[in-house]
N, C-alpha and C. Protein backbone atom coordinates (compact mmCIF):
# COMPACT_ATOMS: atom_id res chain seq x y z
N UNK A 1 -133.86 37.67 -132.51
CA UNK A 1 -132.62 38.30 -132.90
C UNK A 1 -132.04 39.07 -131.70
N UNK A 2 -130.77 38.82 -131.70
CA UNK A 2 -130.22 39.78 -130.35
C UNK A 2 -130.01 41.01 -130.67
N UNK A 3 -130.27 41.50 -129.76
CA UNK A 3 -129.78 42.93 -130.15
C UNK A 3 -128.74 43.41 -130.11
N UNK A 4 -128.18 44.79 -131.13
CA UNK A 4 -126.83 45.30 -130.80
C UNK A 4 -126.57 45.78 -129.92
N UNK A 5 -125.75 45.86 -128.77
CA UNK A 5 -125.32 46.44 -127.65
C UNK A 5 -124.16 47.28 -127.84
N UNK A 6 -123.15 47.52 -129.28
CA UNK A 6 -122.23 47.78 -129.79
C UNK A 6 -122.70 49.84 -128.86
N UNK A 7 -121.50 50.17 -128.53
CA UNK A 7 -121.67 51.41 -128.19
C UNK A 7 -123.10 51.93 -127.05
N UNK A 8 -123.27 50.30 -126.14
CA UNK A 8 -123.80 51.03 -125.11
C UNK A 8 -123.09 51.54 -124.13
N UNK A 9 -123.71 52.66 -123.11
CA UNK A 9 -122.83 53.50 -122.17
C UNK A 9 -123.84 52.99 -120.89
N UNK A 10 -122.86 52.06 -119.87
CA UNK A 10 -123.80 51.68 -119.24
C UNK A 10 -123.64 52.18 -118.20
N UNK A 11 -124.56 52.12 -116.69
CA UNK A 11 -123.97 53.54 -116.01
C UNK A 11 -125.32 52.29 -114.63
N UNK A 12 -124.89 52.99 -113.52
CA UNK A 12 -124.89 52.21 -112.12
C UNK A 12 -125.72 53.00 -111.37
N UNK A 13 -126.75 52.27 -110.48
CA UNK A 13 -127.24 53.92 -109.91
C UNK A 13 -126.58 54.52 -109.00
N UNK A 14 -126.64 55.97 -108.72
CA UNK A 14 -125.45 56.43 -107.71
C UNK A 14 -126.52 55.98 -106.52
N UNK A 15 -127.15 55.27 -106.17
CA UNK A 15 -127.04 54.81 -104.75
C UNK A 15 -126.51 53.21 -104.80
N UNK A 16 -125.58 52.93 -105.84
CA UNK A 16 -124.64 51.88 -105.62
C UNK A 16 -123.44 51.90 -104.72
N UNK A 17 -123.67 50.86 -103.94
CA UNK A 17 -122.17 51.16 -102.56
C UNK A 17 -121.00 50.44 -103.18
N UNK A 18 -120.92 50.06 -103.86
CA UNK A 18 -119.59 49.06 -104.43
C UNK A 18 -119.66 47.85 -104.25
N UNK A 19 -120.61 47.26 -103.90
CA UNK A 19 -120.30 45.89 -103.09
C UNK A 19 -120.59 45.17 -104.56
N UNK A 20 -121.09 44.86 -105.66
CA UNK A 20 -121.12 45.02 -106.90
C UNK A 20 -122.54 44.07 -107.15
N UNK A 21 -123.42 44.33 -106.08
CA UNK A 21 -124.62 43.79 -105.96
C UNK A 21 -125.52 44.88 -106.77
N UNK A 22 -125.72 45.28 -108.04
CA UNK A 22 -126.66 46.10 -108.64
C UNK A 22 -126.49 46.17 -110.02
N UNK A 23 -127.40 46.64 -110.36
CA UNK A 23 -127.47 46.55 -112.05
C UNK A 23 -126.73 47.93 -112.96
N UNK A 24 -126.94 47.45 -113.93
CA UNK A 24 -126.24 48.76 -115.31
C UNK A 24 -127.27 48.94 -115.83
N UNK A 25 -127.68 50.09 -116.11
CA UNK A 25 -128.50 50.28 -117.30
C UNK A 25 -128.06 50.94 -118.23
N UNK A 26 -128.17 51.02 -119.78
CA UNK A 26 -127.74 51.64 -120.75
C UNK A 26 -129.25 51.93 -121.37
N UNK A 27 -128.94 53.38 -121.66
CA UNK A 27 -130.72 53.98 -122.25
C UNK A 27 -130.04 55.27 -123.93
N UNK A 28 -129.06 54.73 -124.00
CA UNK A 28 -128.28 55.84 -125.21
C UNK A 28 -128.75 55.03 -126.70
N UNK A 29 -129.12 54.01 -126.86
CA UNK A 29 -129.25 53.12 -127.48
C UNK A 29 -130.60 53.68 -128.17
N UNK A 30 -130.43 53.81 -129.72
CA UNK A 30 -131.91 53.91 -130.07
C UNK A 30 -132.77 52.87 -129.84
N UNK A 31 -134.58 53.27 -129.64
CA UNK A 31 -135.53 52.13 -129.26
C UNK A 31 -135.28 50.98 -128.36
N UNK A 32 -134.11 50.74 -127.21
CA UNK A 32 -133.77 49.79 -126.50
C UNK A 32 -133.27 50.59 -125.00
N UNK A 33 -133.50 49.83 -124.42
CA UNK A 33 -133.04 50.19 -122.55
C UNK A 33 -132.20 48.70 -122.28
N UNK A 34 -131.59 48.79 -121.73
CA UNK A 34 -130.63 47.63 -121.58
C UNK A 34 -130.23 47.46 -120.55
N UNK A 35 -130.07 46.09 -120.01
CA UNK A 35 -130.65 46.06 -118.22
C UNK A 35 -129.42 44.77 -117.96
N UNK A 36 -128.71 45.33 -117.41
CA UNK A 36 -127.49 44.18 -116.81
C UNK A 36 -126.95 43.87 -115.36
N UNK A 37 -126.50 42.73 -114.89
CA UNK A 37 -126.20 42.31 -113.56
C UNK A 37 -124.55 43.11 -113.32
N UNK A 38 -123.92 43.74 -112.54
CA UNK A 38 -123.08 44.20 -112.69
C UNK A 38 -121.96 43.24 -112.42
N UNK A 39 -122.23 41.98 -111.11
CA UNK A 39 -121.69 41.37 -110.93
C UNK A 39 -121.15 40.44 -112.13
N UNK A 40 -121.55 40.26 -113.09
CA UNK A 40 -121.15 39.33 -113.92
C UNK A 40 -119.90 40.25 -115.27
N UNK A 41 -119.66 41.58 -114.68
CA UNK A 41 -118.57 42.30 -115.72
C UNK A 41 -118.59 42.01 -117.34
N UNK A 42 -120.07 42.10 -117.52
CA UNK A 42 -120.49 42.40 -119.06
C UNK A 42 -120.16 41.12 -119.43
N UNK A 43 -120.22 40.15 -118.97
CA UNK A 43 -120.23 38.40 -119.31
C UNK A 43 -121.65 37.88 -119.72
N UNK A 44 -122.32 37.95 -118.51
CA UNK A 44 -123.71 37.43 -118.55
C UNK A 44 -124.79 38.09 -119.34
N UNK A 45 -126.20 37.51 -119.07
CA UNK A 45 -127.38 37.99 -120.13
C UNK A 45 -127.97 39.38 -119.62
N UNK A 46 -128.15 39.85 -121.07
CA UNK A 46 -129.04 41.58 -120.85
C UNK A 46 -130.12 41.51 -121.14
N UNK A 47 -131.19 42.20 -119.94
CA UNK A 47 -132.20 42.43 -120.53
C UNK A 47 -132.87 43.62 -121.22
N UNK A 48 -133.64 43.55 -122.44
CA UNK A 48 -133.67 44.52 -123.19
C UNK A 48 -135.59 45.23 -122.95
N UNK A 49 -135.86 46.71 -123.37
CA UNK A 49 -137.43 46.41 -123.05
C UNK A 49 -137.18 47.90 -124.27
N UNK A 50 -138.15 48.60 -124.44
CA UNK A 50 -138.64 49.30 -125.18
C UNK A 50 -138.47 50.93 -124.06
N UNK A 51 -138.09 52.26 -124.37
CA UNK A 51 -138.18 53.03 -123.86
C UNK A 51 -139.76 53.08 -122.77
N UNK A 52 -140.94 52.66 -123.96
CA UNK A 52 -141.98 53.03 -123.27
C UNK A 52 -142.23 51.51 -121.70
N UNK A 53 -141.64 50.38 -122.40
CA UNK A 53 -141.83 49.90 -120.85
C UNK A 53 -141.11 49.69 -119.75
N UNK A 54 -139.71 50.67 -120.10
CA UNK A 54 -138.57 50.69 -119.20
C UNK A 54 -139.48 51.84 -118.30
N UNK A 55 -140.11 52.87 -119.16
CA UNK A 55 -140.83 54.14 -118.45
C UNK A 55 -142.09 53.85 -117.83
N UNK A 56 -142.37 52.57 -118.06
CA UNK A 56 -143.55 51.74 -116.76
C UNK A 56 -143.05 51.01 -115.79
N UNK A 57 -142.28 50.48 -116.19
CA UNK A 57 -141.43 49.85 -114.98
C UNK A 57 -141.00 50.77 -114.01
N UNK A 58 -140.24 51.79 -114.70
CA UNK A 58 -140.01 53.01 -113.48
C UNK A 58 -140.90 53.48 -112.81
N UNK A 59 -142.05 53.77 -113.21
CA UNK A 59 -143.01 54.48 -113.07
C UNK A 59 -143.84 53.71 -112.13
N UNK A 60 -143.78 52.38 -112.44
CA UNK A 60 -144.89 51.43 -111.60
C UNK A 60 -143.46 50.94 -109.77
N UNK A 61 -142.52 51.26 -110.25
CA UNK A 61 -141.32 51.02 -109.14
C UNK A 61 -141.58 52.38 -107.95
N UNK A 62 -141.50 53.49 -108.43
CA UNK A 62 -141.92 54.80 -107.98
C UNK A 62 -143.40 55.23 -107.33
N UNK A 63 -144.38 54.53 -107.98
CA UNK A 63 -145.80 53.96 -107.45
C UNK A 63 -145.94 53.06 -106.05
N UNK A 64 -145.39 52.39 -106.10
CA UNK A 64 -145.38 51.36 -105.26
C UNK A 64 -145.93 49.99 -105.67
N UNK A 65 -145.82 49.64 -106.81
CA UNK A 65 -146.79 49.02 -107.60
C UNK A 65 -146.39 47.58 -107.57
N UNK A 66 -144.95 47.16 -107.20
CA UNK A 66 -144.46 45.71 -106.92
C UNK A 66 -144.17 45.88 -105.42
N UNK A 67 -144.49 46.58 -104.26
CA UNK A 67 -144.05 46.49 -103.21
C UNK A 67 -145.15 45.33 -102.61
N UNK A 68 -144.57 44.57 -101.52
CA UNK A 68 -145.36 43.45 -100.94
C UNK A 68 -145.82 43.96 -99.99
């Protein structure tokens, strides 16, 4: 089932330069984090994860945990 996206507030990180190479995230959404390409102007596919593994993902990004 897709999820509702109705009344997400999606927001860019401020170390976005404009070039429109970066993502949206929307986290206002009960039980959903919502993960979008910016380049595609709310056209293309979102990805969705759970507060708790949006907060591992961050967490494991901040770690160093996918660095090569």
């Amino acid at each position: 089932m897709k999820p509702d996206l109705t009344g997400a507030e999606w927001k860019k990180s401020t170390r976005s330069n404009g070039s429109g190479n970066c993502v949206e995230v929307a986290t206002n959404l009960p039980n959903i984090v919502a993960v979008r390409d910016t380049k595609d102007n709310g056209t293309g596919p979102v990805l969705t994860f759970t507060p708790a593994e949006w907060d591992a993902f961050v967490g494991g990004t901040k770690d160093g945990e996918f660095d090569r």
